[in-house]
N, C-alpha and C. Protein backbone atom coordinates (compact mmCIF):
# COMPACT_ATOMS: atom_id res chain seq x y z
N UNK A 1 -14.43 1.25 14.18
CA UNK A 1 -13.03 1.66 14.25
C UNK A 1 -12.17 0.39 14.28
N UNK A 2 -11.22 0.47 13.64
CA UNK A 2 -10.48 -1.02 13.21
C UNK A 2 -9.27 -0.97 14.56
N UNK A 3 -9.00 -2.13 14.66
CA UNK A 3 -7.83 -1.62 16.12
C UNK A 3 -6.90 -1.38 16.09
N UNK A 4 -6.03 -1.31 14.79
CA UNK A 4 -4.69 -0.13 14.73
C UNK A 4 -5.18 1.38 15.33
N UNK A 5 -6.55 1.86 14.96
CA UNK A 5 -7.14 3.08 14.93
C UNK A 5 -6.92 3.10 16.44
N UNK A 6 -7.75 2.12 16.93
CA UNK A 6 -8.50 2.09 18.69
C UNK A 6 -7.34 2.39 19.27
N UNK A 7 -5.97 1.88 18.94
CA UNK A 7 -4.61 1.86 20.01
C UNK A 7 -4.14 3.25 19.73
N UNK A 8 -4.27 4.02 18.47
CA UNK A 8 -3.30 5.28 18.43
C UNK A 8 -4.66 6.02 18.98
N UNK A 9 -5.49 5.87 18.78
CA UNK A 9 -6.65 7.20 19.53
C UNK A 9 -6.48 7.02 20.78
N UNK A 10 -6.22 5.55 21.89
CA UNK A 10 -5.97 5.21 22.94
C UNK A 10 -4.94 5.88 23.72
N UNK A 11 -3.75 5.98 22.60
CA UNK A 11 -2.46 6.53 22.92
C UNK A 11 -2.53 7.80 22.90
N UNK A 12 -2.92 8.51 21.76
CA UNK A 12 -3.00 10.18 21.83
C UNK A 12 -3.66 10.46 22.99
N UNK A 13 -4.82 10.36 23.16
CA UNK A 13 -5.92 10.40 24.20
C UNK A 13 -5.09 10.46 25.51
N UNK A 14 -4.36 9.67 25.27
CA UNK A 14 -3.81 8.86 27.67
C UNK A 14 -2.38 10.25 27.39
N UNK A 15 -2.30 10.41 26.25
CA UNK A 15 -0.54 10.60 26.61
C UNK A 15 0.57 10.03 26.50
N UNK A 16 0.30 8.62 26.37
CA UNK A 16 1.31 7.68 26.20
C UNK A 16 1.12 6.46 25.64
N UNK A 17 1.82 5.69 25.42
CA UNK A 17 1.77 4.75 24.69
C UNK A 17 2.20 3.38 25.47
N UNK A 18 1.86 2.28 25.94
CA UNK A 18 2.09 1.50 26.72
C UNK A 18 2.84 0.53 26.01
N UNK A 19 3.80 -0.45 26.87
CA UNK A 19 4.72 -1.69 25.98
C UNK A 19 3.40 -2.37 24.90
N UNK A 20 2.06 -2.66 26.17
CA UNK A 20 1.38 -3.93 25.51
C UNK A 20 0.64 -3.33 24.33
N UNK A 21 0.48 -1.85 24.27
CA UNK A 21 -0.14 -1.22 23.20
C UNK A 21 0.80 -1.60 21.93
N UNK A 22 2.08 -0.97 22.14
CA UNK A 22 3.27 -1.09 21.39
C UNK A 22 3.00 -3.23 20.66
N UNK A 23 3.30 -3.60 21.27
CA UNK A 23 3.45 -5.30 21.31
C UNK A 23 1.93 -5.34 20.39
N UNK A 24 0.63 -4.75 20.55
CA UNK A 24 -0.24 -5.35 19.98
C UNK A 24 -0.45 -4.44 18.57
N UNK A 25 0.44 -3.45 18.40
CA UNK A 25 0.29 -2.63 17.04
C UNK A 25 1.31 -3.43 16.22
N UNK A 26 2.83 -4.23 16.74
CA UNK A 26 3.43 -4.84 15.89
C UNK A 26 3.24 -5.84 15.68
N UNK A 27 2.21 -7.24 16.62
CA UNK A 27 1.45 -8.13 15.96
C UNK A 27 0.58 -8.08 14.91
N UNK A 28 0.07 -6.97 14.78
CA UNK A 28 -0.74 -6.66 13.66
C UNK A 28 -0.40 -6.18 12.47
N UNK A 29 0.69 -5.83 12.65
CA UNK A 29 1.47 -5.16 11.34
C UNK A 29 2.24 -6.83 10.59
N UNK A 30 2.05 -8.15 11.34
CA UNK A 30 2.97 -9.21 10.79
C UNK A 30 2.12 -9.60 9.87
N UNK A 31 1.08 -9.21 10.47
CA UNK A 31 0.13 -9.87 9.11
C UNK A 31 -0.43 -8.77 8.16
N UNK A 32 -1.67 -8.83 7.16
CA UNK A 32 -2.09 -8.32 6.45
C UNK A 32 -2.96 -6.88 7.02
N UNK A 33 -2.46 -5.21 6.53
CA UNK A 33 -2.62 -4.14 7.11
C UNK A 33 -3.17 -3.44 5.67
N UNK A 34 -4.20 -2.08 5.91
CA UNK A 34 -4.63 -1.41 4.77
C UNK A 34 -4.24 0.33 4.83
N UNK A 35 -4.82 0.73 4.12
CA UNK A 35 -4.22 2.12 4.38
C UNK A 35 -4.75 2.72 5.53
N UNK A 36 -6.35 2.74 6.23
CA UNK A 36 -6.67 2.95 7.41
C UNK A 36 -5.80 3.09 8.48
N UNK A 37 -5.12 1.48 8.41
CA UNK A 37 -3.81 1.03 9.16
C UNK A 37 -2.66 2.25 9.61
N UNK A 38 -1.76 2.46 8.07
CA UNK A 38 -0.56 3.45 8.02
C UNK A 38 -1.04 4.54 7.92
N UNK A 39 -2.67 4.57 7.77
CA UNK A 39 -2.56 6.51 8.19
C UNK A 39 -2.86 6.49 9.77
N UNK A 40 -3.43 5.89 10.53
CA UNK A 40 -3.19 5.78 11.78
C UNK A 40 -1.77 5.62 12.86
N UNK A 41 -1.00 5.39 11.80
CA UNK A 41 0.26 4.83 12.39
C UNK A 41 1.17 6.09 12.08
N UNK A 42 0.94 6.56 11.18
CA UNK A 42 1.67 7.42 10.80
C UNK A 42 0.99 8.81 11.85
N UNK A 43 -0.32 9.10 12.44
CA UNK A 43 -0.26 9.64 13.19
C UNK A 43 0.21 9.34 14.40
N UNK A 44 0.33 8.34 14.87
CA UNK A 44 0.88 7.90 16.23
C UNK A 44 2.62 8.05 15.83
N UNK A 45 3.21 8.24 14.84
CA UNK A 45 4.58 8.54 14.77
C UNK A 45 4.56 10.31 15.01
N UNK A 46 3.38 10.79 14.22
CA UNK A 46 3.78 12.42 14.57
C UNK A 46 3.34 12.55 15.67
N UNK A 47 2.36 11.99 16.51
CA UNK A 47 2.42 12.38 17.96
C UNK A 47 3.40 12.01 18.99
N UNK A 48 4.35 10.96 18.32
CA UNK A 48 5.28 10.55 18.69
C UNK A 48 6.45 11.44 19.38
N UNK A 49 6.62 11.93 17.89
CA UNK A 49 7.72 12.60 17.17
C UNK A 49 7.76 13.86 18.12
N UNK A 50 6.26 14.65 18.00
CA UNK A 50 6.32 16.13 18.40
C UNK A 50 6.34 15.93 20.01
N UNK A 51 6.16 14.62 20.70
CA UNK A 51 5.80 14.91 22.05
C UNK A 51 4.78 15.20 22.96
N UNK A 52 3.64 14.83 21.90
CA UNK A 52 2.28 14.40 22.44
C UNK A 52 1.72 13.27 23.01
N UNK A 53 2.56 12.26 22.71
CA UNK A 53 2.62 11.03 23.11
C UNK A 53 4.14 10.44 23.26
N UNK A 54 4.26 9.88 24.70
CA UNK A 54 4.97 9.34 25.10
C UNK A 54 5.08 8.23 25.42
N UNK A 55 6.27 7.55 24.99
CA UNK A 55 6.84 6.17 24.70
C UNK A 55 7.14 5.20 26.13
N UNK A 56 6.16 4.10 26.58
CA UNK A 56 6.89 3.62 27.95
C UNK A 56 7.66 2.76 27.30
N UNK A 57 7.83 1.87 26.57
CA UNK A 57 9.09 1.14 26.35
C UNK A 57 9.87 1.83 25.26
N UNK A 58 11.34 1.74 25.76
CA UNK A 58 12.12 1.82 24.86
C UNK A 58 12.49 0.71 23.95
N UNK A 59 12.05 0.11 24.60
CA UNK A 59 12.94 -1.47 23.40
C UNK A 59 12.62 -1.49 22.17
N UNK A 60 11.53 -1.25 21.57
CA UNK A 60 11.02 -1.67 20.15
C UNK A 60 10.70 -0.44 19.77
N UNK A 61 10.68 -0.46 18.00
CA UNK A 61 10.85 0.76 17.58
C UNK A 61 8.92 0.92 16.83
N UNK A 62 8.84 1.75 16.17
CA UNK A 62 7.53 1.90 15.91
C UNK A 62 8.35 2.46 14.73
């Protein structure tokens, strides 16, 4: 499992989504990402979205 994957299964899983989770999904996005990547991400936006997962920082956007 690649670790964009590990952090949104981490996140769905707990319920929430932590700053340092947040902080280590947008270090990884500065550099080079594959589709594995944005289909993982793109589920952590619909669990986002619907309220399956909840956001502890507000500051940065996903």
């Amino acid at each position: 499992m690649n670790p964009v994957n590990q952090v949104v299964q981490k996140a769905i899983g707990r319920g929430y989504l932590t700053a340092e989770a947040e902080q280590a999904l947008c270090q990884h996005f500065d550099g080079n990402c594959n589709l594995h990547d944005i289909t993982a991400l793109t589920m952590l936006q619909r669990a986002l979205s619907s309220g399956q997962v909840k956001r502890l920082s507000k500051d940065s956007q996903i």
